[in-house]
Protein backbone atom coordinates (compact mmCIF):
# COMPACT_ATOMS: atom_id res chain seq x y z
CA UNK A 1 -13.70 -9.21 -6.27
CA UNK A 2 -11.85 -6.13 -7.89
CA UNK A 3 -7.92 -6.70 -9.52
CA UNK A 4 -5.61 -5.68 -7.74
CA UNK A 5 -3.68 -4.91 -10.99
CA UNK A 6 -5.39 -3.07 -13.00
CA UNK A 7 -2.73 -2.67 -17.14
CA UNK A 8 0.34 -2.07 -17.88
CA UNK A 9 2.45 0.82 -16.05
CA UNK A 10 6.01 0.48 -18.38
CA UNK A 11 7.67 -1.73 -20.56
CA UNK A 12 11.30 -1.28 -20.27
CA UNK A 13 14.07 -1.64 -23.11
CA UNK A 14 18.02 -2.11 -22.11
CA UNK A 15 20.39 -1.31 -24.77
CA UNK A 16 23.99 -1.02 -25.23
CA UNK A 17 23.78 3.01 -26.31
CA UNK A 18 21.12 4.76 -24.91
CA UNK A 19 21.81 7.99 -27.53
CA UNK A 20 21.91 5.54 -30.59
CA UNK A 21 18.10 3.86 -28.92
CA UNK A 22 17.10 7.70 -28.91
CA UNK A 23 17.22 8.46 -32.13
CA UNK A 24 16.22 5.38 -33.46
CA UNK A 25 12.79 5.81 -31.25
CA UNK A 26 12.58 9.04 -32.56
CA UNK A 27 12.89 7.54 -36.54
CA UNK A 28 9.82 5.29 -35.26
CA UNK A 29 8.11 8.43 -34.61
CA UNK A 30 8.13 8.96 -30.48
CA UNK A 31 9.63 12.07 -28.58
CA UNK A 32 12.39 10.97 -26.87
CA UNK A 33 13.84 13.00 -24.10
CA UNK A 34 17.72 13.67 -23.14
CA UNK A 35 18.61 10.57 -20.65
CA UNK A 36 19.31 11.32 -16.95
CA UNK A 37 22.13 9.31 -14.88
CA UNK A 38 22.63 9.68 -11.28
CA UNK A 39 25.54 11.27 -9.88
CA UNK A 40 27.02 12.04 -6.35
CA UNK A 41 28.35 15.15 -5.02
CA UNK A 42 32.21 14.25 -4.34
CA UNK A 43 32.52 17.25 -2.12
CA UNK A 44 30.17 18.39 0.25
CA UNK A 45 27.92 21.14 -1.18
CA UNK A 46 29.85 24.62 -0.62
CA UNK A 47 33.35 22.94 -0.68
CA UNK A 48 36.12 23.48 -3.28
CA UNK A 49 36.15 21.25 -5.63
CA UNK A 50 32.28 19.97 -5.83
CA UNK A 51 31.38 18.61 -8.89
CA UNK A 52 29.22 15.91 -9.96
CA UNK A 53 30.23 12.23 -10.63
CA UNK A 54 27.65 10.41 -12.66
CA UNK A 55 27.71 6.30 -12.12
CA UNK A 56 24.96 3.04 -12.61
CA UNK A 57 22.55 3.45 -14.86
CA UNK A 58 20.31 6.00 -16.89
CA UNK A 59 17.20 6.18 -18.85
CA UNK A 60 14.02 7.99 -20.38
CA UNK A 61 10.86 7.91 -20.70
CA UNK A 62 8.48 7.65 -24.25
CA UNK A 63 5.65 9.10 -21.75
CA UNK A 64 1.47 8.16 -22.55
CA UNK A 65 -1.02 9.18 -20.57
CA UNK A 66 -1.16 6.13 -18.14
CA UNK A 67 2.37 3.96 -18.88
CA UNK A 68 5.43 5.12 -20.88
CA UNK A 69 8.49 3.41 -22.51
CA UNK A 70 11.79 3.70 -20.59
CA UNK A 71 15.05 3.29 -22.31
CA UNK A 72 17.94 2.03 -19.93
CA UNK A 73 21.57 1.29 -20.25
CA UNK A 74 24.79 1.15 -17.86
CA UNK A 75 27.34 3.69 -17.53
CA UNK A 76 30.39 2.49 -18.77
CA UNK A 77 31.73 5.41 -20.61
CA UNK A 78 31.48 8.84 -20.97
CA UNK A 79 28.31 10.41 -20.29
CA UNK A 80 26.05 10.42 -23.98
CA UNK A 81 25.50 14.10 -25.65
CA UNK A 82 22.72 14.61 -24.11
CA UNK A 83 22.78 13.42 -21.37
CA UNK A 84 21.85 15.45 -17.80
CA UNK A 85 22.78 14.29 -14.37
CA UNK A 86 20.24 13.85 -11.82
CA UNK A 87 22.51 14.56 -8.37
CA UNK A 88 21.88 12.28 -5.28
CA UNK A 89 20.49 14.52 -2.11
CA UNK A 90 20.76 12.33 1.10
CA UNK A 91 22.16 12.72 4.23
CA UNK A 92 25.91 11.45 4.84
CA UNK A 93 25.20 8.26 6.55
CA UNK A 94 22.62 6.77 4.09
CA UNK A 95 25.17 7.42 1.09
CA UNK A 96 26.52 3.99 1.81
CA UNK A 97 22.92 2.41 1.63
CA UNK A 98 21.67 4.28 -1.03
CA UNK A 99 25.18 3.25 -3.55
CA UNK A 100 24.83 0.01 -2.70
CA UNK A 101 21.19 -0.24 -3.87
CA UNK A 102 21.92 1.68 -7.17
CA UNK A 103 24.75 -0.53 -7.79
CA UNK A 104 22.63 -3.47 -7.25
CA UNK A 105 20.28 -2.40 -9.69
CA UNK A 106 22.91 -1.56 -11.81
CA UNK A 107 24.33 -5.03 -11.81
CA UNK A 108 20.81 -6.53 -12.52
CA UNK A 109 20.52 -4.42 -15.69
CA UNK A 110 24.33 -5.26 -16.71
CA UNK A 111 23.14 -8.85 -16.37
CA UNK A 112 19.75 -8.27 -18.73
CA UNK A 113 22.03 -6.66 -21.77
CA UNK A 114 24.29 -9.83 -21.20
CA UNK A 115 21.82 -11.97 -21.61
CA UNK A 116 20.39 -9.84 -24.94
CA UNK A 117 20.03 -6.31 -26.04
CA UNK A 118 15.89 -5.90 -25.71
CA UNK A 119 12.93 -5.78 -23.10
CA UNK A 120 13.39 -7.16 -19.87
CA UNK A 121 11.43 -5.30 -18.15
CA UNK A 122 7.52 -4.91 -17.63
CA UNK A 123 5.90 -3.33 -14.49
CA UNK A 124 2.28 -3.55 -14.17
CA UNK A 125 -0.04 -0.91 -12.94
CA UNK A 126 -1.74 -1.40 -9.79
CA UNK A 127 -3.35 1.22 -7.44
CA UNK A 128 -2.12 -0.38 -4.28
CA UNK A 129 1.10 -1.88 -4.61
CA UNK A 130 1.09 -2.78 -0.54
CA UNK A 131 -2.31 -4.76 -1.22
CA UNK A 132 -0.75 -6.79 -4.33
CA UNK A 133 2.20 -7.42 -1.90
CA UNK A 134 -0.33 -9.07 0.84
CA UNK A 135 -1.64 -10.75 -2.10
CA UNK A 136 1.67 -12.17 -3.43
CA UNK A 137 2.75 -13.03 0.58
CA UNK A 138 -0.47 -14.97 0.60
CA UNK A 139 0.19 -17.12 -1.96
CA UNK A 140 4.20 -17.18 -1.39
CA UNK A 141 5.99 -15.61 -4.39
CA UNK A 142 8.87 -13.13 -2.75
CA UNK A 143 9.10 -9.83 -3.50
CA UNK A 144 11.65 -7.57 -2.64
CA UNK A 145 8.73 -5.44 -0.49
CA UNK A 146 6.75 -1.86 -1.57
CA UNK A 147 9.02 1.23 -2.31
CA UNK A 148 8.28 4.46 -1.70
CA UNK A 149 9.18 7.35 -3.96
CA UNK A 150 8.64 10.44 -5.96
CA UNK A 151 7.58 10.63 -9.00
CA UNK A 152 7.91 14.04 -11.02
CA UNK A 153 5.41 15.33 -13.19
CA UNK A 154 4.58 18.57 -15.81
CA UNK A 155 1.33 20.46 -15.78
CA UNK A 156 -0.49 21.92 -18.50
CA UNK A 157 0.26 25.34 -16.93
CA UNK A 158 3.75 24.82 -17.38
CA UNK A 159 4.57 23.71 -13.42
CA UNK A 160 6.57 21.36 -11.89
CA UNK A 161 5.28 19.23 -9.17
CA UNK A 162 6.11 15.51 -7.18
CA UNK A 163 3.66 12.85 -6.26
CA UNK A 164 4.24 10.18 -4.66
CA UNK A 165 4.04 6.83 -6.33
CA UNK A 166 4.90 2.99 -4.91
CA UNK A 167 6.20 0.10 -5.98
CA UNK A 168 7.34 -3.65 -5.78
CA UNK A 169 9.74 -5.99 -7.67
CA UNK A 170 8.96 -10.20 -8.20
CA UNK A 171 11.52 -12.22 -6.54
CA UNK A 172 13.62 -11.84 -3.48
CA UNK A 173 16.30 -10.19 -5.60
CA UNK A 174 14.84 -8.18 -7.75
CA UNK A 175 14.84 -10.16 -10.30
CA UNK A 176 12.85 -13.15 -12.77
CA UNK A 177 13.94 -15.18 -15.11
CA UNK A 178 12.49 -12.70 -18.15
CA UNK A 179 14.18 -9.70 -15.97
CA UNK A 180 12.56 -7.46 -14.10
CA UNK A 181 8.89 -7.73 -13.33
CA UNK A 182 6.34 -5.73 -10.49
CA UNK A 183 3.45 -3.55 -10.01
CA UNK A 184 3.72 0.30 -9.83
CA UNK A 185 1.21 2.59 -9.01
CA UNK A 186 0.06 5.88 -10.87
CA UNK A 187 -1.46 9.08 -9.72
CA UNK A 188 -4.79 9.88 -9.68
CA UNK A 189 -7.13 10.51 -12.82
CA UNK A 190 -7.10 14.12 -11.58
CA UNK A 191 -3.15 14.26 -11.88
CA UNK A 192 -3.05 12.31 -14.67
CA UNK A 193 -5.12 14.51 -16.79
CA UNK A 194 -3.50 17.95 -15.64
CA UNK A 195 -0.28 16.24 -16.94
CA UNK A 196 1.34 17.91 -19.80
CA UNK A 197 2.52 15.13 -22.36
CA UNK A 198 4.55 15.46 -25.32
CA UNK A 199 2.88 14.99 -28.70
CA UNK A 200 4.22 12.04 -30.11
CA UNK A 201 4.63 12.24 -34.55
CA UNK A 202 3.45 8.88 -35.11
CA UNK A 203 0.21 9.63 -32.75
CA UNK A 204 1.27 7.44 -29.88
CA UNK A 205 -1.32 7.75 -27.11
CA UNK A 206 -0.43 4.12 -24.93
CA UNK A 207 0.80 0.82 -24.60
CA UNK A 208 -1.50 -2.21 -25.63
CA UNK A 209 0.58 -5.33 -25.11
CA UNK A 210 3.58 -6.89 -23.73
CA UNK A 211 4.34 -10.89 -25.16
CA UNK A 212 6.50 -13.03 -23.48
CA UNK A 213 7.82 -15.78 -25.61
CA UNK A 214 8.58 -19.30 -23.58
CA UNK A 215 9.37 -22.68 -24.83
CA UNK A 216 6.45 -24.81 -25.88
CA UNK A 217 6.45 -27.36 -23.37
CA UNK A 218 6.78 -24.75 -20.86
CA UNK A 219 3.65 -22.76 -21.56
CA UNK A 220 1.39 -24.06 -19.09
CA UNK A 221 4.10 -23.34 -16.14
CA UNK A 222 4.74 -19.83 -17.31
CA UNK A 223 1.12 -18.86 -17.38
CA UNK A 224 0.45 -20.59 -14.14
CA UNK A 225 3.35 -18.32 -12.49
CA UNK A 226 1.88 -15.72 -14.44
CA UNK A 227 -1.44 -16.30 -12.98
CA UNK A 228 -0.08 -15.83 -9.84
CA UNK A 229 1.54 -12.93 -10.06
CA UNK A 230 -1.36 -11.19 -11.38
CA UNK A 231 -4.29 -12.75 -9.38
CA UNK A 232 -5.62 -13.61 -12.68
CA UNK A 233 -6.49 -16.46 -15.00
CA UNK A 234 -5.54 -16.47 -18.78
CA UNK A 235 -7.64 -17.18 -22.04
CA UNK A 236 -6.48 -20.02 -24.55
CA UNK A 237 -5.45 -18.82 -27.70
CA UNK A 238 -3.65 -20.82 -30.62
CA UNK A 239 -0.43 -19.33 -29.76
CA UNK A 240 -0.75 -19.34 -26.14
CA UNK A 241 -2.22 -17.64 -23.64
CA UNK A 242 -3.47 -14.53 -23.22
CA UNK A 243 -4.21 -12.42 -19.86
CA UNK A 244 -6.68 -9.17 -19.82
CA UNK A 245 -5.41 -6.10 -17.68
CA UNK A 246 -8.46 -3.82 -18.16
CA UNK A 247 -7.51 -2.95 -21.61
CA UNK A 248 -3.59 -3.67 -22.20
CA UNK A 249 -2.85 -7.55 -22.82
CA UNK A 250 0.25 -9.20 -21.78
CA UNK A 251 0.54 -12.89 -23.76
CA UNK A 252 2.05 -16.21 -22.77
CA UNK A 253 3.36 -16.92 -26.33
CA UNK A 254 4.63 -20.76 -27.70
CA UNK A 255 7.91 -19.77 -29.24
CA UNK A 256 7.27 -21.60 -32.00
CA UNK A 257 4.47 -19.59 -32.89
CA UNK A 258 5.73 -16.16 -32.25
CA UNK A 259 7.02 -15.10 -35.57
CA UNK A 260 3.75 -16.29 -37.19
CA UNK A 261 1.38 -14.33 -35.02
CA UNK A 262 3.92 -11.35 -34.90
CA UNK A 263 6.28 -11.63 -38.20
CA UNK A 264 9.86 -10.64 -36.77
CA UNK A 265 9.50 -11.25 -33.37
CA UNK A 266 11.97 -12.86 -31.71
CA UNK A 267 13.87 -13.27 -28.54
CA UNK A 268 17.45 -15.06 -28.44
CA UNK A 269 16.81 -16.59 -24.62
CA UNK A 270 13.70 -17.69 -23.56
CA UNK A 271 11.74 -16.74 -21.30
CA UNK A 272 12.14 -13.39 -22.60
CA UNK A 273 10.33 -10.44 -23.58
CA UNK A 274 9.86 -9.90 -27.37
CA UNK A 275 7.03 -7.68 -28.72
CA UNK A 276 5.73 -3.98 -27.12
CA UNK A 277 2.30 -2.67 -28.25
CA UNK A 278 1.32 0.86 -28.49
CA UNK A 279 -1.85 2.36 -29.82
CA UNK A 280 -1.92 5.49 -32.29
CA UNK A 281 -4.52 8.05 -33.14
CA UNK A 282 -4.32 6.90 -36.90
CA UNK A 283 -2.26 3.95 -38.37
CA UNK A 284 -2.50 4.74 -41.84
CA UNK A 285 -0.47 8.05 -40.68
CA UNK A 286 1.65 6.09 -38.76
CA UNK A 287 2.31 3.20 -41.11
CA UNK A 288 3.36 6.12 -43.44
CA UNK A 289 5.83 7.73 -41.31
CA UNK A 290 7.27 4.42 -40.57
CA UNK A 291 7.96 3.40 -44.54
CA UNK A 292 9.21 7.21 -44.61
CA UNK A 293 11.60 6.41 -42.20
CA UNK A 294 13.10 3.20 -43.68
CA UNK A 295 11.54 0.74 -41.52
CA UNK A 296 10.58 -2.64 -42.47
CA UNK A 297 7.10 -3.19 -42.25
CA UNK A 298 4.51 -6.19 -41.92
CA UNK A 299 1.03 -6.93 -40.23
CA UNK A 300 0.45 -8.94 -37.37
CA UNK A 301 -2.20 -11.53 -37.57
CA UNK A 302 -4.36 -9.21 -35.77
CA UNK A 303 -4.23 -6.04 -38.28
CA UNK A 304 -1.23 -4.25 -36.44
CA UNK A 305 1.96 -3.05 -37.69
CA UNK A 306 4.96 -4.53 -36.79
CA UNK A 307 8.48 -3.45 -36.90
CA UNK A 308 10.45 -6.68 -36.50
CA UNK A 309 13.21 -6.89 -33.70
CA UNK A 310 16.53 -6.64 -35.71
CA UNK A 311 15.72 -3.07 -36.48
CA UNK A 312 14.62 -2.36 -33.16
CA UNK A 313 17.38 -3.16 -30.82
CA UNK A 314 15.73 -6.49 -30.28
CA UNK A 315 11.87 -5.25 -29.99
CA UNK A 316 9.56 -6.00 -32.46
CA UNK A 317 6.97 -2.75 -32.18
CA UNK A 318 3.62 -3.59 -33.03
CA UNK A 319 1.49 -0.15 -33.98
CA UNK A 320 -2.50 -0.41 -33.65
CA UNK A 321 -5.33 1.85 -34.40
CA UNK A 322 -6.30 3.25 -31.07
C-alpha cells in the first residue's frame, strides 16, 4: 500500500530578528528573500486615510525545488528593513474570523521562541493531505482539519501564477509538544519544474533530514507517536531511530547521543527539533564558502558538514553532497 506521505515539505526556524536570521542564512550561503508580514487595510479601500497596518507574524522562504526553509518571527516592533507587507483581501464580515486565526497562530509561534530560539516546525509532504487526515481520524490523533489555500509561484518565463495547495496541522490546537507538525501538499511535477528558483551560492538544491532529539527513556514513545503520524515504521539505529520519507529522513534521536552523531547539536527543551539537512551540488565548494564565512565547522558521523547550533540561532546545519 502506497504512503500517504511521501518527504519533507519545510522545516521551519523561529527567531527573535528575522533581518539578523537573513543575513546570517545568507553568510551560510542561501538566498534569502525580504520577509513579508500581513497587514489590514484600516480604511476601506478608496477612503481617506487607507494605509496598511502590519501585525502577527512574518517569514521567508530558502526555496528548493520540492521543500524550502521558512524563517518566522512575531511582530513586536517596527517592521525590519526589508520587510514588505502582504495586505489582507476579505470581505468585511470574515475580518473578525480571519484576525482571530492569525492571532492564534501568532500566539503559537510567540510560545515556540519562549520555549527556545530554533526549529519548531516541520511539515511533511504529502499529495493528499484530506487522505492523511482519514488516515490520522482512523487511528485517533486530532488534527486541526485540511486547509485550503494559495500558494504563489515564479515561472521560468518570468510569470506570476497561484496554485492551490492543502494542508493539516497535528493536534487539536495546532500544536505538539516539538511545535508545529503536519503534512502539506505540493504542486505537480509539471509546476514544479516550470518553477523559477533562485540559485543558491553554497549549491543548495533540498532538504535531507530533520532530527528530533527526545530523552532516552522516551525514545520508544516518541517514535511510536511518530509512527503514527506518518503511517510508517522506523529503522533501529545506535542513536535512535530513523524513519524513510522517499528520500529525506526525519530521526528519533537519544539525546544523549545527539552531539556525538551530529557534533554541536543541541536543543535546550526536549522534545525539540535540533538539526536541518540540506543537500548541495558540491561540498568541497560549500565547505569552502562556509570556512570563508567564519563558520565553525565539523563532520557528522555520516560525512556531512555541520554548523553547530550556537552559530545558527539554535540549528545545527548539516551540508551533504547531493
Amino acid at each position: 500500500m502506497p504512503h500517504d506521505i511521501t518527504g519533507l515539505h519545510h522545516v521551519g526556524h523561529i527567531v527573535a530578528d528575522i533581518g539578523a536570521a537573513a543575513t546570517l542564512y545568507r553568510r551560510l550561503g542561501f538566498h534569502v528573500g525580504p520577509p513579508g508580514f500581513p497587514a489590514w487595510r484600516d480604511m476601506p479601500i478608496g477612503q481617506a486615510g487607507n494605509h496598511l497596518v502590519p501585525f502577527g507574524a512574518g517569514n521567508t522562504h530558502i526555496e528548493f525545488r520540492r521543500d524550502f526553509i521558512e524563517l518566522v518571527t512575531v511582530l513586536d516592533g517596527p517592521l525590519p528593513a526589508e520587510a514588505f507587507l502582504m495586505p489582507i483581501e476579505v470581505p468585511a464580515e470574515r475580518r473578525e474570523a480571519v484576525t482571530r486565526a492569525i492571532h492564534a497562530t501568532t500566539r503559537n509561534i510567540r510560545s515556540f521562541l519562549d520555549r527556545f530560539e530554533g526549529l519548531h516546525i516541520t511539515m511533511f509532504d504529502g499529495p493528499d493531505p484530506a487522505a492523511t487526515a482519514r488516515r490520522l481520524d482512523a487511528a485517533g490523533i486530532a488534527h486541526g482539519g485540511v486547509h485550503h489555500v494559495a500558494r504563489p509561484m515564479w515561472t521560468k518565463d518570468g510569470h506570476t501564477t497561484s496554485v492551490p495547495a492543502s494542508y493539516l496541522e497535528i493536534g487539536a490546537d495546532a500544536r505538539v509538544p516539538e511545535g508545529r507538525v503536519g503534512v502539506a501538499s505540493n504542486p505537480d511535477t509539471a509546476l514544479l519544474d516550470a518553477q523559477r528558483l533562485p540559485a543558491h551560492p553554497n549549491g543548495a538544491v533540498g532538504l535531507t533530514e530533520v532530527v528530533l532529539g527526545v530523552p532516552d527513556g522516551e525514545l520508544d514513545a516518541q517514535a511510536a507517536r511518530y509512527a503514527e503520524i506518518l503511517g510508517r515504521d522506523s529503522e533501529s539505529a545506535d542513536h535512535g531511530r530513523v524513519f524513510a520519507l522517499g528520500g529525506p529522513t526525519l530521526t528519533i534521536a537519544r539525546e544523549s547521543r545527539l552531539g556525538k552523531v551530529w557534533p554541536g547539536a543541541e536543543v535546550p527543551r526536549t522534545p525539540g527539533f535540533a538539526v536541518c539537512g540540506v543537500a548541495v551540488d558540491d561540498l568541497a565548494v560549500a565547505r569552502e564558502l562556509l570556512a570563508a564565512n567564519g563558520f565553525s565547522l565539523s563532520e557528522t558521523s555520516g560525512g556531512g558538514v555541520i554548523v553547530p547550533a550556537a552559530e545558527v540561532m539554535g540549528a545545527a546545519m548539516v551540508f551533504t553532497q547531493a
